[in-house]
PDB file of N, CA and C in Angstrom:
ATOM      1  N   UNK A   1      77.062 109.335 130.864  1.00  0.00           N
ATOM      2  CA  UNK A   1      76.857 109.770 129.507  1.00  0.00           C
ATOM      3  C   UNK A   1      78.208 109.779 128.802  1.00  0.00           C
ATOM      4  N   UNK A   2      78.213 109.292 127.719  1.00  0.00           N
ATOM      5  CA  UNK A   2      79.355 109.475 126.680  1.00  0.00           C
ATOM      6  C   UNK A   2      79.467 110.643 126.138  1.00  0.00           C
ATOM      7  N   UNK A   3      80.957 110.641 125.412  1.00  0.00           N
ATOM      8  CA  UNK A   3      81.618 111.628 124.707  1.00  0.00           C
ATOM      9  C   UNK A   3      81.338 111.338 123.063  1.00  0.00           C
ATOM     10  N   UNK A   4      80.690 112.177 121.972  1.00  0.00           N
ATOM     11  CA  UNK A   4      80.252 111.545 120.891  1.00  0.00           C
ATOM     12  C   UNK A   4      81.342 112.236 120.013  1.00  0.00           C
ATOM     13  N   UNK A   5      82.330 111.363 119.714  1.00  0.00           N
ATOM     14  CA  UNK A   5      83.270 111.842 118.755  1.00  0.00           C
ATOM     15  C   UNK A   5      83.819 111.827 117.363  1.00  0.00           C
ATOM     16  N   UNK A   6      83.596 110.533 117.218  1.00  0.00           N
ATOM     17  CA  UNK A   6      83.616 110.303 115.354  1.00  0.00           C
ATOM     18  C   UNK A   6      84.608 110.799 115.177  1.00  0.00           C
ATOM     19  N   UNK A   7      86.114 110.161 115.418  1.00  0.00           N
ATOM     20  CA  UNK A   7      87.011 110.578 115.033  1.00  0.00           C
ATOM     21  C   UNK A   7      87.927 109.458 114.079  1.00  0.00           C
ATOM     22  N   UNK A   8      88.946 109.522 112.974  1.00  0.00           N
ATOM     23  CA  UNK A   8      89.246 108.253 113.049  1.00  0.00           C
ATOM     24  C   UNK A   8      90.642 107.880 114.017  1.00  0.00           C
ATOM     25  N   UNK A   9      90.252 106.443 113.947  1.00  0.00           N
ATOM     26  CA  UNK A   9      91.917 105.746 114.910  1.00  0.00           C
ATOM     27  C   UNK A   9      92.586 104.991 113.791  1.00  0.00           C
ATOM     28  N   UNK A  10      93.885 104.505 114.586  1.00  0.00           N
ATOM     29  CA  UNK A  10      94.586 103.530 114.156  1.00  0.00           C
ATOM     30  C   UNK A  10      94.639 102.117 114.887  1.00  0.00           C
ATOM     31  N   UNK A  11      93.248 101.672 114.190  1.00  0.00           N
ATOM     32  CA  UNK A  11      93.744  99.926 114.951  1.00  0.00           C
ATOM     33  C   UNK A  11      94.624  99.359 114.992  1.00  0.00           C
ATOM     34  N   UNK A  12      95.172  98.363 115.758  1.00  0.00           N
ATOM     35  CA  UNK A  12      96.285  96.792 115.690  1.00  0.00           C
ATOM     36  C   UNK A  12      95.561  96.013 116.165  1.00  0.00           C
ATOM     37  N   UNK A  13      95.923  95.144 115.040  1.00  0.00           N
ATOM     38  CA  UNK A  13      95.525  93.517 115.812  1.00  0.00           C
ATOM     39  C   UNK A  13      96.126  92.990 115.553  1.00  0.00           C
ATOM     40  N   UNK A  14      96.023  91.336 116.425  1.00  0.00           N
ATOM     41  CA  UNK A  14      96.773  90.265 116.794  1.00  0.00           C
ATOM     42  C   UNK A  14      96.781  89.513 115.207  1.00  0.00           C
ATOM     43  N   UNK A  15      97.876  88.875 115.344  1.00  0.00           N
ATOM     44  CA  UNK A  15      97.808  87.734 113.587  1.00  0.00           C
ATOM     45  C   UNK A  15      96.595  87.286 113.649  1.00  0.00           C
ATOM     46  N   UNK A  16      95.453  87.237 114.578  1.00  0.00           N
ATOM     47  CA  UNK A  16      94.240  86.274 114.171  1.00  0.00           C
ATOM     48  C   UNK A  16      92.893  87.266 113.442  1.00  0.00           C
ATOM     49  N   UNK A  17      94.017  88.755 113.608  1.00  0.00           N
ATOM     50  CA  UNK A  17      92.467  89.464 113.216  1.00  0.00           C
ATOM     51  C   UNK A  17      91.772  89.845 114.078  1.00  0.00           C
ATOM     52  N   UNK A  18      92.028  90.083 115.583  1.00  0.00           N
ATOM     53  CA  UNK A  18      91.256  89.925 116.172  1.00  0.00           C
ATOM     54  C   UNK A  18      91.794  91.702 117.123  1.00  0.00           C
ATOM     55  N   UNK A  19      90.938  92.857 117.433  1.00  0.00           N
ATOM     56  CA  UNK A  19      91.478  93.965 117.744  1.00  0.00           C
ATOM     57  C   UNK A  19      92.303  93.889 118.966  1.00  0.00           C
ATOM     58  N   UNK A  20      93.370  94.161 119.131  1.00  0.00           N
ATOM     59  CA  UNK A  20      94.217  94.458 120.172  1.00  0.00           C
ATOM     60  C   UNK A  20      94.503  95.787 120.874  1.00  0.00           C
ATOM     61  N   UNK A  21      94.370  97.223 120.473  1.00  0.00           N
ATOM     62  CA  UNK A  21      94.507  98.054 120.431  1.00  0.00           C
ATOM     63  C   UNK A  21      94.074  99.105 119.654  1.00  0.00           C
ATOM     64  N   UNK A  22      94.528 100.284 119.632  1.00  0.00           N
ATOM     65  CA  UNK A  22      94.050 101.049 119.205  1.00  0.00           C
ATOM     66  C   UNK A  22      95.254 103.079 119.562  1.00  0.00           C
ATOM     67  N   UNK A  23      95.300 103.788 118.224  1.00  0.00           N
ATOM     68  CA  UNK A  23      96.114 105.014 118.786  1.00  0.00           C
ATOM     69  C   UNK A  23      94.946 106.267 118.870  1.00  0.00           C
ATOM     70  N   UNK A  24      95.026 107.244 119.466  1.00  0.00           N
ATOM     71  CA  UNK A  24      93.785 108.403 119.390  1.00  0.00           C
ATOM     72  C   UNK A  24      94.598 109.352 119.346  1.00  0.00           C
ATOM     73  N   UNK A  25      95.023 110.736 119.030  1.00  0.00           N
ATOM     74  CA  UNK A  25      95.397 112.046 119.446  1.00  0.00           C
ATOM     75  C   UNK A  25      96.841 111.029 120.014  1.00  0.00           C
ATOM     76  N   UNK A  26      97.481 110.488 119.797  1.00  0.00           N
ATOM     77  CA  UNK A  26      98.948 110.515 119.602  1.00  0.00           C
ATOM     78  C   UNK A  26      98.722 109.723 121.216  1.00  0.00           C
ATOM     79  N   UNK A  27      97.974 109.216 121.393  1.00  0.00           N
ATOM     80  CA  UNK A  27      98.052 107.919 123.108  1.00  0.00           C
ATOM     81  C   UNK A  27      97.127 106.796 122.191  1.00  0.00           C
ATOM     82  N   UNK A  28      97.610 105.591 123.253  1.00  0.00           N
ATOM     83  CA  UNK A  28      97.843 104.496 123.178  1.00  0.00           C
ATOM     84  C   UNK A  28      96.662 103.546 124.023  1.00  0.00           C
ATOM     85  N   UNK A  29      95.356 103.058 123.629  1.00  0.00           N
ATOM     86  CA  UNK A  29      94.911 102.177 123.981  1.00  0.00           C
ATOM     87  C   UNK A  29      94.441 100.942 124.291  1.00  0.00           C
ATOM     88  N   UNK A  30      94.967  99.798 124.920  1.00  0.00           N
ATOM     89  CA  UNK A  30      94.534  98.565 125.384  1.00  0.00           C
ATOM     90  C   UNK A  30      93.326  98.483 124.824  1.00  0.00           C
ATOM     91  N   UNK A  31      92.867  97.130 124.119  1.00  0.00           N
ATOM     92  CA  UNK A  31      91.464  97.044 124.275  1.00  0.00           C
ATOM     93  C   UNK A  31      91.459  95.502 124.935  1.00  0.00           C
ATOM     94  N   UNK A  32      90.803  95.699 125.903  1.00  0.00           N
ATOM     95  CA  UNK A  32      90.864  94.481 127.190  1.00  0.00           C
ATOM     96  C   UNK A  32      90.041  93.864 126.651  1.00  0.00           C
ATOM     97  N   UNK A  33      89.260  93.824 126.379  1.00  0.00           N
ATOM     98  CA  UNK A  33      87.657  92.919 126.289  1.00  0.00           C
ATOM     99  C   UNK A  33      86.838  93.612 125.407  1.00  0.00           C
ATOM    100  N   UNK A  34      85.890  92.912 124.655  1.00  0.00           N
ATOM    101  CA  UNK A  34      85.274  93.396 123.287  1.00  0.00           C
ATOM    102  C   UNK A  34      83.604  92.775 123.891  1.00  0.00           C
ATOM    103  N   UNK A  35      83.386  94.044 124.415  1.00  0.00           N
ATOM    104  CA  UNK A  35      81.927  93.815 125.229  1.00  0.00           C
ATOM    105  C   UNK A  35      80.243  93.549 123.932  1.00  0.00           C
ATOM    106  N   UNK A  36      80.816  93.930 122.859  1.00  0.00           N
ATOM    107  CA  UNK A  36      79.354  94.026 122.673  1.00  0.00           C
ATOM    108  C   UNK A  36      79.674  93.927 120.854  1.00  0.00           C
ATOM    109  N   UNK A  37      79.219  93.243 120.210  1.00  0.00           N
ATOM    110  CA  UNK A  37      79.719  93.748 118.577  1.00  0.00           C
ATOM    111  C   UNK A  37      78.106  93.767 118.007  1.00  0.00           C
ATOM    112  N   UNK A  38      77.332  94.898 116.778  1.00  0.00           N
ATOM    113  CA  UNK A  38      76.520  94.953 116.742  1.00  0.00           C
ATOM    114  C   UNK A  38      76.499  95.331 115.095  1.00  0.00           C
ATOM    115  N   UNK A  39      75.710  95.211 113.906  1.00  0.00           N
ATOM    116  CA  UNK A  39      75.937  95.588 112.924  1.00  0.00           C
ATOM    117  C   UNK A  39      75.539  94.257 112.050  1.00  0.00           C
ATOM    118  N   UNK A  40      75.379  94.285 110.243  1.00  0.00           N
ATOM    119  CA  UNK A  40      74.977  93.480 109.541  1.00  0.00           C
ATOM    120  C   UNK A  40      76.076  92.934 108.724  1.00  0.00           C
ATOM    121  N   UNK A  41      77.617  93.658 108.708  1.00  0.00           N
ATOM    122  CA  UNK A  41      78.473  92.834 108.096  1.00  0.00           C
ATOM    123  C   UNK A  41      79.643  92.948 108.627  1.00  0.00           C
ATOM    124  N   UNK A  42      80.084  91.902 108.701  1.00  0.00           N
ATOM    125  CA  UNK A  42      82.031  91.564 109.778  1.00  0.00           C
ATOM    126  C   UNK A  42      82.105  92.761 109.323  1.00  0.00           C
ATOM    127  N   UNK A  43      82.547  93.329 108.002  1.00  0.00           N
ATOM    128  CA  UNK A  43      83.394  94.781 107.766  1.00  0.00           C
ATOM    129  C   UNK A  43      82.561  95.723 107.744  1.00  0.00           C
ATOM    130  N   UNK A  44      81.469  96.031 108.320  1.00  0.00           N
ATOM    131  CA  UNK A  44      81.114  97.146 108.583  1.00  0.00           C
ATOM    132  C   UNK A  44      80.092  96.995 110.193  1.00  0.00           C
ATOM    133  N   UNK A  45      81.039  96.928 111.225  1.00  0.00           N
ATOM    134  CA  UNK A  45      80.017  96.994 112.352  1.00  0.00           C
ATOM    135  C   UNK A  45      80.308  97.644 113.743  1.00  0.00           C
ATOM    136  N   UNK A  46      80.194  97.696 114.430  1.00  0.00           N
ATOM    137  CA  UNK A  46      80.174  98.183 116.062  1.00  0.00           C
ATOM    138  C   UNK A  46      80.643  97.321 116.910  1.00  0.00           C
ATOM    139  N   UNK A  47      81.403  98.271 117.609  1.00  0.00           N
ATOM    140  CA  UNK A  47      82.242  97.473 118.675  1.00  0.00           C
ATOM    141  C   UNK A  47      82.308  97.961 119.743  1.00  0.00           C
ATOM    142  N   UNK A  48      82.052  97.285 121.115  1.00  0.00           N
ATOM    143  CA  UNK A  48      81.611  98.008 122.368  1.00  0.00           C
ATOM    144  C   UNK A  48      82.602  97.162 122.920  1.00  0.00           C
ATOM    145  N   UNK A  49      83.858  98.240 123.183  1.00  0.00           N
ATOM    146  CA  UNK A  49      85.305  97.637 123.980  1.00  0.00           C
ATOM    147  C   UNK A  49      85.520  98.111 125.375  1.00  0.00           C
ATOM    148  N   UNK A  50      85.939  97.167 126.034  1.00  0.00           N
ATOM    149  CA  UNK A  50      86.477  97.928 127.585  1.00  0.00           C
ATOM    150  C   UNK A  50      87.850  98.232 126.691  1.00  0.00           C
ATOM    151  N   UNK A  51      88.354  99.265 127.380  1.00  0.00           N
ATOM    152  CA  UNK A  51      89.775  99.597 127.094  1.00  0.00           C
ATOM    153  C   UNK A  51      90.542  99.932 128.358  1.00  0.00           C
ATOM    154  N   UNK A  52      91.993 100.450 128.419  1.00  0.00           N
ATOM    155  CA  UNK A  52      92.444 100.936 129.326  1.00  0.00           C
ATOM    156  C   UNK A  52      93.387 101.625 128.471  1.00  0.00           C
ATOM    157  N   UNK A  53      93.725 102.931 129.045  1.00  0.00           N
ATOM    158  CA  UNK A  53      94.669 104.227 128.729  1.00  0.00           C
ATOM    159  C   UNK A  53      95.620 104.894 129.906  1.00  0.00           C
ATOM    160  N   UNK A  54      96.140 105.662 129.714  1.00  0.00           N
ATOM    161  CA  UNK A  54      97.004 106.252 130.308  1.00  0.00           C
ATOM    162  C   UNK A  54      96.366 106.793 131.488  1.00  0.00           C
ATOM    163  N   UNK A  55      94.749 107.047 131.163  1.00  0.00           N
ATOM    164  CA  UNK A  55      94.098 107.917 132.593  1.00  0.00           C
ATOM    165  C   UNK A  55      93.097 106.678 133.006  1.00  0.00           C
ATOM    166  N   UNK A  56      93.021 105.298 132.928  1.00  0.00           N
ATOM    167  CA  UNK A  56      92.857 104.118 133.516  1.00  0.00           C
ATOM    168  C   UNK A  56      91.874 103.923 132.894  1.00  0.00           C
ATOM    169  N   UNK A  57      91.012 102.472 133.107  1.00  0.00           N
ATOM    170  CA  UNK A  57      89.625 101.747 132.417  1.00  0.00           C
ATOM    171  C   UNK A  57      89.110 102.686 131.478  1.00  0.00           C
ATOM    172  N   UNK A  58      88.545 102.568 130.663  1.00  0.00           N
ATOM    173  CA  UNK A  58      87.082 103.220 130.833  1.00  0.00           C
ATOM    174  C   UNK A  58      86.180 102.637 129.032  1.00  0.00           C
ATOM    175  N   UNK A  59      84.811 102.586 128.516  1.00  0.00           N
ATOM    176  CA  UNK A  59      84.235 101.725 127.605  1.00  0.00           C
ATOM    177  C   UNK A  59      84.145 102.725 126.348  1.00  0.00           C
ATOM    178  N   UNK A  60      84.860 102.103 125.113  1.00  0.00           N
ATOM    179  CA  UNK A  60      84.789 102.939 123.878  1.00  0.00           C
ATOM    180  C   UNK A  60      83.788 102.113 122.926  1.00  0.00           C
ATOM    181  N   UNK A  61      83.519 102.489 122.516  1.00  0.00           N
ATOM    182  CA  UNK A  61      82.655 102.319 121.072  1.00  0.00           C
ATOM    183  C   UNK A  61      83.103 102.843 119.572  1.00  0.00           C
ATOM    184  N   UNK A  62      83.478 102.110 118.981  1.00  0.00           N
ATOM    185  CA  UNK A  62      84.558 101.822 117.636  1.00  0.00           C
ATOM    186  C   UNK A  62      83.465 101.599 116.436  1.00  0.00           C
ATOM    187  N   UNK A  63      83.659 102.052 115.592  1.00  0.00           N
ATOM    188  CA  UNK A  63      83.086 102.015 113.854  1.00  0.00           C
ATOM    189  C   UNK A  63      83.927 101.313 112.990  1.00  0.00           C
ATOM    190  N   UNK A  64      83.662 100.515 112.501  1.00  0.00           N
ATOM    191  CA  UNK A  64      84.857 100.037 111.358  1.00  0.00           C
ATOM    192  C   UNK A  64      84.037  99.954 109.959  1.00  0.00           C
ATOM    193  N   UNK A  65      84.580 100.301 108.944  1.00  0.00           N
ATOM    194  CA  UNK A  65      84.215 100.180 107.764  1.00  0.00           C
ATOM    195  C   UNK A  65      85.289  99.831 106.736  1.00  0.00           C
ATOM    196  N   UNK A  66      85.025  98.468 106.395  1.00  0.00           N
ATOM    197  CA  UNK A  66      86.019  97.854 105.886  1.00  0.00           C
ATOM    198  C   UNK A  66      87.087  98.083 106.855  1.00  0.00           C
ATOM    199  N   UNK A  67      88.163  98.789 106.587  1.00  0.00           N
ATOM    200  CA  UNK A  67      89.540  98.754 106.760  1.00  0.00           C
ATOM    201  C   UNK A  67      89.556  99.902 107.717  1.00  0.00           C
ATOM    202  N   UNK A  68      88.793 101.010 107.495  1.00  0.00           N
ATOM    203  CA  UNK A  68      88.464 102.358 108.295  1.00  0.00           C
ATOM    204  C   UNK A  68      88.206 102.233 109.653  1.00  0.00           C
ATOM    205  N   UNK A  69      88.956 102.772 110.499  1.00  0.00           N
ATOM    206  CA  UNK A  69      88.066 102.051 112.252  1.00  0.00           C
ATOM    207  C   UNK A  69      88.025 104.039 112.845  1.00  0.00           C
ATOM    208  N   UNK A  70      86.999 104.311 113.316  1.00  0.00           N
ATOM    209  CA  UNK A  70      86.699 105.860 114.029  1.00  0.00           C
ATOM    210  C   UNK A  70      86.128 105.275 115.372  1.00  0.00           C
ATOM    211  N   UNK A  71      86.702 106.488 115.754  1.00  0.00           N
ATOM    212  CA  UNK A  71      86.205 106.105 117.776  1.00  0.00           C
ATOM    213  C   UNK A  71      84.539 107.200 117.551  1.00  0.00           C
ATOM    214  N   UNK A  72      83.804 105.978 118.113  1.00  0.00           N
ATOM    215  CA  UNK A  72      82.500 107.139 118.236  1.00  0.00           C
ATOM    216  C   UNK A  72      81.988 107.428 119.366  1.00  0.00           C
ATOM    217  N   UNK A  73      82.350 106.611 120.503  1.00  0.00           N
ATOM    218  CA  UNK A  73      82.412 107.666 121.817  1.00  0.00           C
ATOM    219  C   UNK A  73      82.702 106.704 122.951  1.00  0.00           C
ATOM    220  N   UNK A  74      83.110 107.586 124.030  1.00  0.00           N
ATOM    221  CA  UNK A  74      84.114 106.980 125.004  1.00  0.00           C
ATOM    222  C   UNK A  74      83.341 107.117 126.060  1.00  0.00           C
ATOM    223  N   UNK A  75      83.264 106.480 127.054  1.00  0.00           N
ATOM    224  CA  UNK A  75      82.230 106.344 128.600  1.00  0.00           C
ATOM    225  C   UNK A  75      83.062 106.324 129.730  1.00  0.00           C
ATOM    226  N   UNK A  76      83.322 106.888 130.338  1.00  0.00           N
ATOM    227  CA  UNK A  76      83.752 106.532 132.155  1.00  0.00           C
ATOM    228  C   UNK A  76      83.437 105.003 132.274  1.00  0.00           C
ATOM    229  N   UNK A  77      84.417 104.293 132.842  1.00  0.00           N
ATOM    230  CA  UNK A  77      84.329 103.225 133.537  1.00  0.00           C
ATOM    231  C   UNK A  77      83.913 103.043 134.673  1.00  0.00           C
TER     232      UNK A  77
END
């Protein structure tokens, strides 16, 4: 079971646009692989990322609206 948080982050991405990362509560997350994208417009949709952090693997789920990106909940790997 996930953690339901709705918080916002600070994305980075690569020059292509494409998400690389991500900051939460002042740490630093990898986003390895972009498992799942779900939603009706590029700037407003869902993103089901493996990530990795400081306490190892584990699968987030990201909101973006327009420019806005919030973590909406995080899963054990």
């Amino acid at each position: 079971m996930g953690h339901l948080l709705n918080e916002p982050i600070s994305a980075e991405h690569d020059p292509s646009g494409r998400l690389t990362a991500y900051e939460w509560r002042g740490a630093r997350y990898a986003v390895d692989e972009v498992l799942k994208t779900y939603g009706s417009a590029p700037e407003n949709r869902i993103y089901r990322v493996r990530i990795t952090g400081e306490n190892g693997p584990a699968v987030a789920e990201l909101g973006r609206d327009a420019d806005r990106w919030r973590l909406r909940h995080v899963f054990s790997a």
